[in-house]
N, C-alpha and C. Protein backbone atom coordinates (compact mmCIF):
# COMPACT_ATOMS: atom_id res chain seq x y z
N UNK A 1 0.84 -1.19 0.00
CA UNK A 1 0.00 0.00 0.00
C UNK A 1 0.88 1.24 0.00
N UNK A 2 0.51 1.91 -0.92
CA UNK A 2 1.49 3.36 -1.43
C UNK A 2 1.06 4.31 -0.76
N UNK A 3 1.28 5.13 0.17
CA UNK A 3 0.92 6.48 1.05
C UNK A 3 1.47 7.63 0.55
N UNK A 4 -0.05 8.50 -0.12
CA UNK A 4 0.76 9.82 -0.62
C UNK A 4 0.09 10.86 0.17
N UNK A 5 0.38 12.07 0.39
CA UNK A 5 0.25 13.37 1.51
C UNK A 5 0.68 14.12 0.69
N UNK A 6 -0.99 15.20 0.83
CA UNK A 6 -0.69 16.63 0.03
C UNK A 6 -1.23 17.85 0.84
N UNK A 7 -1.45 19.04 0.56
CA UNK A 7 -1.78 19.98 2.24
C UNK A 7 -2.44 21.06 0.97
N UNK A 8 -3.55 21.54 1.12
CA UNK A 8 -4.39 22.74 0.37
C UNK A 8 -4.61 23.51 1.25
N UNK A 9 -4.19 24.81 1.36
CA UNK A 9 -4.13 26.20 1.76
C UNK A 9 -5.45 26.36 1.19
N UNK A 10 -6.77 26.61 2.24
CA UNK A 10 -7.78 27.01 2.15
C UNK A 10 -8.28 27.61 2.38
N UNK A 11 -9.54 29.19 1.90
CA UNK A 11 -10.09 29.89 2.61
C UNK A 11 -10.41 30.16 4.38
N UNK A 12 -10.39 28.62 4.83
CA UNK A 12 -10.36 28.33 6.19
C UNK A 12 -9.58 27.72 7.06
N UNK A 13 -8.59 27.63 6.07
CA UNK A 13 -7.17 27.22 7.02
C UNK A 13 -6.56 25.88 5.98
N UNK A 14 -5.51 25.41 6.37
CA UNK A 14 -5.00 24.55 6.03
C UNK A 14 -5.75 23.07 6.24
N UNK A 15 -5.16 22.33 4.94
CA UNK A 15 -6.41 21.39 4.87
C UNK A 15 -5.29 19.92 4.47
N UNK A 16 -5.07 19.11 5.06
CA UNK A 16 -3.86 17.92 4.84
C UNK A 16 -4.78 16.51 4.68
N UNK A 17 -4.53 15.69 3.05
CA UNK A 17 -5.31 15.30 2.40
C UNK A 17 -4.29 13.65 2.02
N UNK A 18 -4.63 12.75 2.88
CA UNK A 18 -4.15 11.48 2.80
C UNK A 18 -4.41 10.90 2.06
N UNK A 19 -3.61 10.21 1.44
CA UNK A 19 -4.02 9.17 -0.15
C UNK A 19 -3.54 7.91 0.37
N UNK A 20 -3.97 6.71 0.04
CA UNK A 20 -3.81 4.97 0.21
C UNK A 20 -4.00 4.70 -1.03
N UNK A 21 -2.73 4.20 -1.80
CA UNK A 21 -2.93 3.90 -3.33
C UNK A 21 -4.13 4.73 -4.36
N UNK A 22 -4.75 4.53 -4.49
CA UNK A 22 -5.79 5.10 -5.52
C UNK A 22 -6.95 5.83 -4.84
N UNK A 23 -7.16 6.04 -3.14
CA UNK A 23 -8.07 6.41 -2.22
C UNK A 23 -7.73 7.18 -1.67
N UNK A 24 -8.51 8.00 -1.30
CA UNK A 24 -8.77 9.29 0.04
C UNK A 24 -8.86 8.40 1.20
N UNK A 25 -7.68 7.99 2.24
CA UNK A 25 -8.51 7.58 3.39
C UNK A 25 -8.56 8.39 4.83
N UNK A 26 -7.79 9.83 4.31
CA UNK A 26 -8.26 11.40 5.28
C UNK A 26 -8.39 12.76 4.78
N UNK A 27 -9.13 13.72 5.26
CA UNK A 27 -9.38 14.83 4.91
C UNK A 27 -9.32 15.72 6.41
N UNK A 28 -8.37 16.58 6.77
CA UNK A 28 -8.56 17.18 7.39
C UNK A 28 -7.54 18.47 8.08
N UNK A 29 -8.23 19.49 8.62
CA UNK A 29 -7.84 20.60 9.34
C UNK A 29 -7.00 20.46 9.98
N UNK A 30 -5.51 20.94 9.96
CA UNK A 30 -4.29 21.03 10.67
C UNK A 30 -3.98 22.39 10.98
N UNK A 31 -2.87 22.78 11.94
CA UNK A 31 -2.46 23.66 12.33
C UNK A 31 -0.98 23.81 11.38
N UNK A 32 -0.18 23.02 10.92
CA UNK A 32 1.08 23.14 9.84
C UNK A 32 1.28 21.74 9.62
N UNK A 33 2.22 21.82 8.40
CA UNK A 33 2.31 20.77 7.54
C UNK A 33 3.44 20.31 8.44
N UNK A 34 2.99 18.52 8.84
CA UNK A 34 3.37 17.93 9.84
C UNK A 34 4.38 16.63 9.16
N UNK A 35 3.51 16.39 7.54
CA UNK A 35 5.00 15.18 7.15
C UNK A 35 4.82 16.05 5.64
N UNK A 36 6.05 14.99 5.23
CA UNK A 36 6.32 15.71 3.49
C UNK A 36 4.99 15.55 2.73
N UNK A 37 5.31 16.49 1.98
CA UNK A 37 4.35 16.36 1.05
C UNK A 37 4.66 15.10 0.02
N UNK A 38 4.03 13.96 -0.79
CA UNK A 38 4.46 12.89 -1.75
C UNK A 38 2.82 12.88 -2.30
N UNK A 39 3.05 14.03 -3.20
CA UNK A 39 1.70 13.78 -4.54
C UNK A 39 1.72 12.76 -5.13
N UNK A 40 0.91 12.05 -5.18
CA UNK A 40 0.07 11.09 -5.92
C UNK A 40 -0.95 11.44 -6.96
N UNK A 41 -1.71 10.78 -8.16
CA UNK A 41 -2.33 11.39 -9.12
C UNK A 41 -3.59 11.80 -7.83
N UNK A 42 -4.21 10.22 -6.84
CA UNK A 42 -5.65 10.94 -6.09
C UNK A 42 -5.59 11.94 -5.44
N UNK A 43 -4.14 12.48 -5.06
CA UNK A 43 -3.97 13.55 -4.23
C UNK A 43 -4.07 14.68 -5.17
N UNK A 44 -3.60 14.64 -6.19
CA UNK A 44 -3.39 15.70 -7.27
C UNK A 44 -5.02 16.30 -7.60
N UNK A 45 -5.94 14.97 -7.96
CA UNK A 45 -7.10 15.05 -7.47
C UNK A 45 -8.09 15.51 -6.49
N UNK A 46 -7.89 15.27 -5.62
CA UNK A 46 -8.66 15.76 -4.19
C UNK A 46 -8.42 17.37 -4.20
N UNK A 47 -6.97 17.31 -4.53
CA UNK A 47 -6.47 19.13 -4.06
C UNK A 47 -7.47 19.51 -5.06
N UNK A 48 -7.56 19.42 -6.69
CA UNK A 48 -7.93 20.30 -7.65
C UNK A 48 -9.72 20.47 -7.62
N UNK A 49 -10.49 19.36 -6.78
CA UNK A 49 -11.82 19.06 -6.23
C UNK A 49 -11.95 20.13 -5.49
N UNK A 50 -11.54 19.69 -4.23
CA UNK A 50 -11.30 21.28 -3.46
C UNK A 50 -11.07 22.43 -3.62
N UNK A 51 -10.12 22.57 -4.64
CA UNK A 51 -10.21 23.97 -4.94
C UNK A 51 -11.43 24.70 -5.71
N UNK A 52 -11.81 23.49 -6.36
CA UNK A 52 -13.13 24.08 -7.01
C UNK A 52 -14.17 24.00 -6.75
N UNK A 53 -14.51 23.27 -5.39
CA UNK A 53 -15.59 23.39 -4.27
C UNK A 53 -15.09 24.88 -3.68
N UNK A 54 -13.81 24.92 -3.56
CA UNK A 54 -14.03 26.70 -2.55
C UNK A 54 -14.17 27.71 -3.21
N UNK A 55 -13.63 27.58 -4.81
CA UNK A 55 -13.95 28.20 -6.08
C UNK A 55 -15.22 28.41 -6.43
N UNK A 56 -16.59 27.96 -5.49
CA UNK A 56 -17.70 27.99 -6.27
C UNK A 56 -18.44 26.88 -7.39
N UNK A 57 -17.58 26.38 -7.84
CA UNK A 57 -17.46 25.77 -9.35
C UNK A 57 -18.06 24.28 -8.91
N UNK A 58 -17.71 23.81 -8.00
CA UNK A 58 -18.08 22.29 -7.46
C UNK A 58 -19.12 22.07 -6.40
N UNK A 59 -19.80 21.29 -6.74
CA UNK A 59 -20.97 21.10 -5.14
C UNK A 59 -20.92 19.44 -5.04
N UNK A 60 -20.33 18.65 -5.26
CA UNK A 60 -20.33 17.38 -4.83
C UNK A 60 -18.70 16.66 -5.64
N UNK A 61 -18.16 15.57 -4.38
CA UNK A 61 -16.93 15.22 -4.91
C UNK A 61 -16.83 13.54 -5.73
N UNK A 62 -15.81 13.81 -6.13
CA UNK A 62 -16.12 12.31 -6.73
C UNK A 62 -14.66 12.08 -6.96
N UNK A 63 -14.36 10.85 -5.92
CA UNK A 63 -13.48 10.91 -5.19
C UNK A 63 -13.37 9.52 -4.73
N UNK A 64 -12.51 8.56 -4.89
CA UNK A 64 -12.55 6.90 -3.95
C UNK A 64 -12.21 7.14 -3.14
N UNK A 65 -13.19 6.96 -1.69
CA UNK A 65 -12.40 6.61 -0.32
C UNK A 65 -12.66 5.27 0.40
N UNK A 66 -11.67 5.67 1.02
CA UNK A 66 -10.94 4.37 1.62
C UNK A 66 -11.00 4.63 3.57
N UNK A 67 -12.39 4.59 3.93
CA UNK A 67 -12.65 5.34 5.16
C UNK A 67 -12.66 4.76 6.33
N UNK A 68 -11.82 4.33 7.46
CA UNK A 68 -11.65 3.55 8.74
C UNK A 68 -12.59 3.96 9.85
N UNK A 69 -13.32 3.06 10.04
CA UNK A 69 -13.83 3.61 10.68
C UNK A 69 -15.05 2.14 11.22
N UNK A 70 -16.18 1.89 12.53
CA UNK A 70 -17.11 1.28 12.72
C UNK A 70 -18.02 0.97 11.53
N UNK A 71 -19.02 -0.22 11.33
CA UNK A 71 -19.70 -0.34 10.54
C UNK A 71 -20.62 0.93 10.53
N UNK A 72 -21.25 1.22 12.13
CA UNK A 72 -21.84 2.44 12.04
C UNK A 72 -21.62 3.73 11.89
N UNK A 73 -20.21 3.97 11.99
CA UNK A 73 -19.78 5.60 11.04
C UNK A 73 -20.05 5.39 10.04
N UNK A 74 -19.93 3.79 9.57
CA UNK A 74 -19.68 4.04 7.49
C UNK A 74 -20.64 4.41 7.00
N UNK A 75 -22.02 3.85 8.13
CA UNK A 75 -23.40 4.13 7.41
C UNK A 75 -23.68 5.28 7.69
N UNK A 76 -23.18 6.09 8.71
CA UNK A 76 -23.55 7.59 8.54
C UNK A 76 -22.81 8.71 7.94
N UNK A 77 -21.49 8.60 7.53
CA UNK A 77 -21.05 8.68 6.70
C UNK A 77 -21.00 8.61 5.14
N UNK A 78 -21.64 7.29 5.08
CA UNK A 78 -21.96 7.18 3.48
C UNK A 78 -23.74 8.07 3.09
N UNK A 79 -24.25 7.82 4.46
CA UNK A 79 -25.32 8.71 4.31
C UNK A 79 -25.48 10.45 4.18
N UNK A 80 -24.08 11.01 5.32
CA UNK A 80 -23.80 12.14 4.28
C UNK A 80 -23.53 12.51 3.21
N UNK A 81 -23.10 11.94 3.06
CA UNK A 81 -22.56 12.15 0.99
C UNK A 81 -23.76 12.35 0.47
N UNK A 82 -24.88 11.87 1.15
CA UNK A 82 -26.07 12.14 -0.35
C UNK A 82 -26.53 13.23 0.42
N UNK A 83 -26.14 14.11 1.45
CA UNK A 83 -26.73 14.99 1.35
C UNK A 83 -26.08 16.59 0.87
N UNK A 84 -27.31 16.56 -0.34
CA UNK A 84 -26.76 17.68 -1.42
C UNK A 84 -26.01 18.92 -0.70
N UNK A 85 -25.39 19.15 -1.72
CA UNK A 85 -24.75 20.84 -1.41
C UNK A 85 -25.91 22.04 -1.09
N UNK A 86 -25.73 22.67 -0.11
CA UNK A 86 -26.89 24.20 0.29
C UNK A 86 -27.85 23.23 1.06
N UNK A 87 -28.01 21.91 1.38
CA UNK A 87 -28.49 21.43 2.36
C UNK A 87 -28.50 21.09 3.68
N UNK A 88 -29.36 20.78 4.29
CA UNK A 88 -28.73 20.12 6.20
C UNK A 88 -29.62 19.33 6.28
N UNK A 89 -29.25 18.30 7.30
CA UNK A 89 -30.15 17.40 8.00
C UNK A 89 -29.95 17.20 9.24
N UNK A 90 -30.95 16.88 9.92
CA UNK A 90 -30.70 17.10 11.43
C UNK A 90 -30.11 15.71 12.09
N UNK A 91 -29.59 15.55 13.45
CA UNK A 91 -28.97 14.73 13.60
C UNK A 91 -30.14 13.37 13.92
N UNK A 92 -31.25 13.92 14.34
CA UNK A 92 -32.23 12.98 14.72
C UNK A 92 -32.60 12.62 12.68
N UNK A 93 -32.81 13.21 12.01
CA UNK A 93 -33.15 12.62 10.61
C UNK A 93 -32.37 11.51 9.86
N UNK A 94 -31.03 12.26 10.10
CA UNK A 94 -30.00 10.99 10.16
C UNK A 94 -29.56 10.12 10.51
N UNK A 95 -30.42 9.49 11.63
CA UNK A 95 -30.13 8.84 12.64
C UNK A 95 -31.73 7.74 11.87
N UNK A 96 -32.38 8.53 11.93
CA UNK A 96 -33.29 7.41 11.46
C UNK A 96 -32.91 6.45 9.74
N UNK A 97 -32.21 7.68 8.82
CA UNK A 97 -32.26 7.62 7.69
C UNK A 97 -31.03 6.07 7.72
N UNK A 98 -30.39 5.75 9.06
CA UNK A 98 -29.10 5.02 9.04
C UNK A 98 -29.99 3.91 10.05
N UNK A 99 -31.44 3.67 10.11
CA UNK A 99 -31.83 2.79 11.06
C UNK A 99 -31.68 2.55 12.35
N UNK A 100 -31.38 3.79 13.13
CA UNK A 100 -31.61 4.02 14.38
C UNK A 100 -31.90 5.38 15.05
N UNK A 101 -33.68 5.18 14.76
CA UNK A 101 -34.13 6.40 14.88
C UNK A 101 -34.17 7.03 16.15
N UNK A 102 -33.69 6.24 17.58
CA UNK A 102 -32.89 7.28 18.73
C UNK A 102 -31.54 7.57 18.79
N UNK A 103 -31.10 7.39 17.57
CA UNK A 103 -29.79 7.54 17.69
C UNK A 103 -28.92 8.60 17.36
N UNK A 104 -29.74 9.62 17.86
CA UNK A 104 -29.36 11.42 17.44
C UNK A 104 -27.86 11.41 17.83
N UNK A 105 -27.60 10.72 19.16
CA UNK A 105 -26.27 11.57 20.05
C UNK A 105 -25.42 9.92 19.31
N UNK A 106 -25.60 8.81 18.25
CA UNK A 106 -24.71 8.35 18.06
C UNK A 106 -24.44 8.75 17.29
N UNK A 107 -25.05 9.44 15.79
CA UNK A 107 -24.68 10.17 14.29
C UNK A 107 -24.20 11.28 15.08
N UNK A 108 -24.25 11.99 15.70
CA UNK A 108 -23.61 13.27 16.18
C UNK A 108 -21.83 12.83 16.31
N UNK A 109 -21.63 11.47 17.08
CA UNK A 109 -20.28 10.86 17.41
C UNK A 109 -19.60 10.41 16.22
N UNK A 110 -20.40 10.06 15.97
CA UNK A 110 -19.75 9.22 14.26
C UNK A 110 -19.71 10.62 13.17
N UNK A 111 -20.62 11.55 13.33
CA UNK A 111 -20.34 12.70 12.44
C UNK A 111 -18.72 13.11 12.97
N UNK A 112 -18.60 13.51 14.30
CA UNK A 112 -17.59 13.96 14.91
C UNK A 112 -16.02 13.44 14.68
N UNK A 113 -16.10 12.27 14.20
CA UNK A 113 -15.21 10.84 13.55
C UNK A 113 -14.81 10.96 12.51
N UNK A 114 -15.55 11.38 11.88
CA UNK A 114 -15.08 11.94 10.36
C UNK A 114 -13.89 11.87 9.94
N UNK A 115 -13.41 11.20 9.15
CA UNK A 115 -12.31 11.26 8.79
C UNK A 115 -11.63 12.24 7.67
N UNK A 116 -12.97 12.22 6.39
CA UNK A 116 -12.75 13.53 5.53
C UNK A 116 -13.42 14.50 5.34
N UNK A 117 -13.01 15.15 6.19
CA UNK A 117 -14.08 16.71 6.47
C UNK A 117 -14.45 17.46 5.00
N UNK A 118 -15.69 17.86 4.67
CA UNK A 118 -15.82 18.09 3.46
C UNK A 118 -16.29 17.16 2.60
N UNK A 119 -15.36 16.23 1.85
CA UNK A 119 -15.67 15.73 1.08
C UNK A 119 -17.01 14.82 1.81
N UNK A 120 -16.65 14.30 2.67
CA UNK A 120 -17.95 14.06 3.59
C UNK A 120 -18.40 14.84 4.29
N UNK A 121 -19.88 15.56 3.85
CA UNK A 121 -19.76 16.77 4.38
C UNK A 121 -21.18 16.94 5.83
N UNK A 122 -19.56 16.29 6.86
CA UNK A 122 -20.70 16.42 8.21
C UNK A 122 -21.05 17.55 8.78
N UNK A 123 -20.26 18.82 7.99
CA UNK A 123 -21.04 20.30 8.50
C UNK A 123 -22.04 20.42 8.40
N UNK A 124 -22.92 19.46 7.48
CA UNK A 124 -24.19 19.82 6.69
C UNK A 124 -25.28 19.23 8.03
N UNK A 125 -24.80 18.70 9.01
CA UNK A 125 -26.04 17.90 10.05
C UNK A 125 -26.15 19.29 11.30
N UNK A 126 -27.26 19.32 11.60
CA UNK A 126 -27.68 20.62 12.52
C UNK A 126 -28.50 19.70 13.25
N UNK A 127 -28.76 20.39 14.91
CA UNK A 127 -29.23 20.12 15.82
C UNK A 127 -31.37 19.91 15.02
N UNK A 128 -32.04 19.24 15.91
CA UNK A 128 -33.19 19.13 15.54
C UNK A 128 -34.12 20.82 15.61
N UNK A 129 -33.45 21.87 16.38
CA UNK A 129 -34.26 22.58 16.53
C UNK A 129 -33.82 23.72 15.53
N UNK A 130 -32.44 23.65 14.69
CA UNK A 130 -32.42 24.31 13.66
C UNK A 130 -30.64 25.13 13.74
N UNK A 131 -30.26 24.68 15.26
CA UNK A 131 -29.34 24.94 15.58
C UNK A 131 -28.22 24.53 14.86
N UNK A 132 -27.00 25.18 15.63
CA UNK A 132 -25.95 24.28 14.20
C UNK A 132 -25.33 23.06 14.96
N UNK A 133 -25.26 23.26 16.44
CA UNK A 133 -24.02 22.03 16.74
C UNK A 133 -23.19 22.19 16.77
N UNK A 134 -22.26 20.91 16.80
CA UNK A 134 -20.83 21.19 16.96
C UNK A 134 -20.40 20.78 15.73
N UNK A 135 -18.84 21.09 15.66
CA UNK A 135 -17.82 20.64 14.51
C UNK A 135 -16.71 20.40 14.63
N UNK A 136 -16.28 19.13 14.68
CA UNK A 136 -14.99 18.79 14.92
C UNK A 136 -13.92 20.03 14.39
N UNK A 137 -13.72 20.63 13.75
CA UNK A 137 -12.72 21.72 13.13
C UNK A 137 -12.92 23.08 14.07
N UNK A 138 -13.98 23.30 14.38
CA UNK A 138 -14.21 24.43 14.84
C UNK A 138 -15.72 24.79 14.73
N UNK A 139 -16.60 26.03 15.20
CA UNK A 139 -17.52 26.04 14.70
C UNK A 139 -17.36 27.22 13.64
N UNK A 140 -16.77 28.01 13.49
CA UNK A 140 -16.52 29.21 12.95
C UNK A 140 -16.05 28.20 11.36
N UNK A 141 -15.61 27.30 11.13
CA UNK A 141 -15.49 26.79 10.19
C UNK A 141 -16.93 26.15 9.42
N UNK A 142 -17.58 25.70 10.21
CA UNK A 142 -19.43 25.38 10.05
C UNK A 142 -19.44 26.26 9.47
N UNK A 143 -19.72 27.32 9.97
CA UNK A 143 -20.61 28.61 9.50
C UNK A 143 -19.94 28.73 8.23
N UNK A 144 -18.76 28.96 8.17
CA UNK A 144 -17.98 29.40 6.39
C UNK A 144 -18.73 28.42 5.52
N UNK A 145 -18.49 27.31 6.00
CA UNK A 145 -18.48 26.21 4.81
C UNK A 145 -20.22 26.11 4.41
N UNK A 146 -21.13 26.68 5.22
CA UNK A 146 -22.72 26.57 5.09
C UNK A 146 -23.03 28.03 4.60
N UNK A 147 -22.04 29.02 4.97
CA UNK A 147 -22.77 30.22 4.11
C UNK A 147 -21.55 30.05 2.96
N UNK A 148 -20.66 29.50 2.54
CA UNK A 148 -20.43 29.37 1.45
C UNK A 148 -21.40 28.56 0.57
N UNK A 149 -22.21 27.57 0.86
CA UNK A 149 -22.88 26.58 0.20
C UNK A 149 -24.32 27.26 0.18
N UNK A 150 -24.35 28.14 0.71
CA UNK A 150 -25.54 29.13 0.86
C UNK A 150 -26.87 28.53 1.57
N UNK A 151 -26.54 28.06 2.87
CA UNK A 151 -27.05 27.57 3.22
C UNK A 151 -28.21 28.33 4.40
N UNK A 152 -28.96 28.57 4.58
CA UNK A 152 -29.94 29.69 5.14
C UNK A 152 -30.00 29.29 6.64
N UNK A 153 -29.68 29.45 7.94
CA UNK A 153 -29.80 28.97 9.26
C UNK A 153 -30.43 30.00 10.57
């Protein structure tokens, strides 16, 4: 298994983007670039996705990942992905939509787990009463990434 590492300087900070042979198997918010950079074509990929998600130009990624994680992150996880760009769903909706409809405060944990911020986009889940929640990155990063997607709250 080939490990490539690339880092995108983003409107919201630095963004360090793990590749496993032909897969994304991380996406996420750092404080500085912590190992070398070794581009790969999916990395070459992911960066040029991203840039054109913060560019405006992109609202959904398409992208192989390769995501570690419980059977039940994968399913809430794979259940974010379908939720569109300029959208939200609440954590109780998602929780049912993944077959465990009390399971608000476990999609909240497994959102929190995330491995590729964005491309799986768990900013998009808000509290049931319309609130935003938390965000593993920050919350000030929520807010960018939902009024970039124009998201109304």
């Amino acid at each position: 298994m080939k490990k490539s590492v690339g880092y995108l300087i983003s409107p919201i900070g630095l963004i360090k983007i793990v590749g496993q042979d032909d897969s994304i198997v991380s996406v996420e918010f750092v404080s500085r670039k912590d190992e070398k950079e070794l581009i790969s074509p999916v990395i070459k990929e992911a960066i040029l996705q991203l840039e054109e998600y913060f560019g405006g130009k992109r609202t959904n990624f398409e992208l192989k990942l390769r995501l570690e994680g419980t059977e039940f992150q994968k399913r809430v996880w794979n259940e974010l992905i379908n939720v569109p760009f300029g959208s939200v769903v609440s954590y109780r909706e998602l929780a049912k939509k993944v077959g465990k409809p009390h399971g608000a405060r476990a999609v909240g944990n497994a959102a929190k787990k995330n491995p590729a911020v964005i491309i799986v986009p768990c900013h998009r889940v808000i509290k049931n009463d319309g609130t935003l929640g938390g965000y593993s990155a920050g919350i000030d990063k929520k807010i960018w990434l939902l009024e970039h997607e124009r998201v109304t709250f």
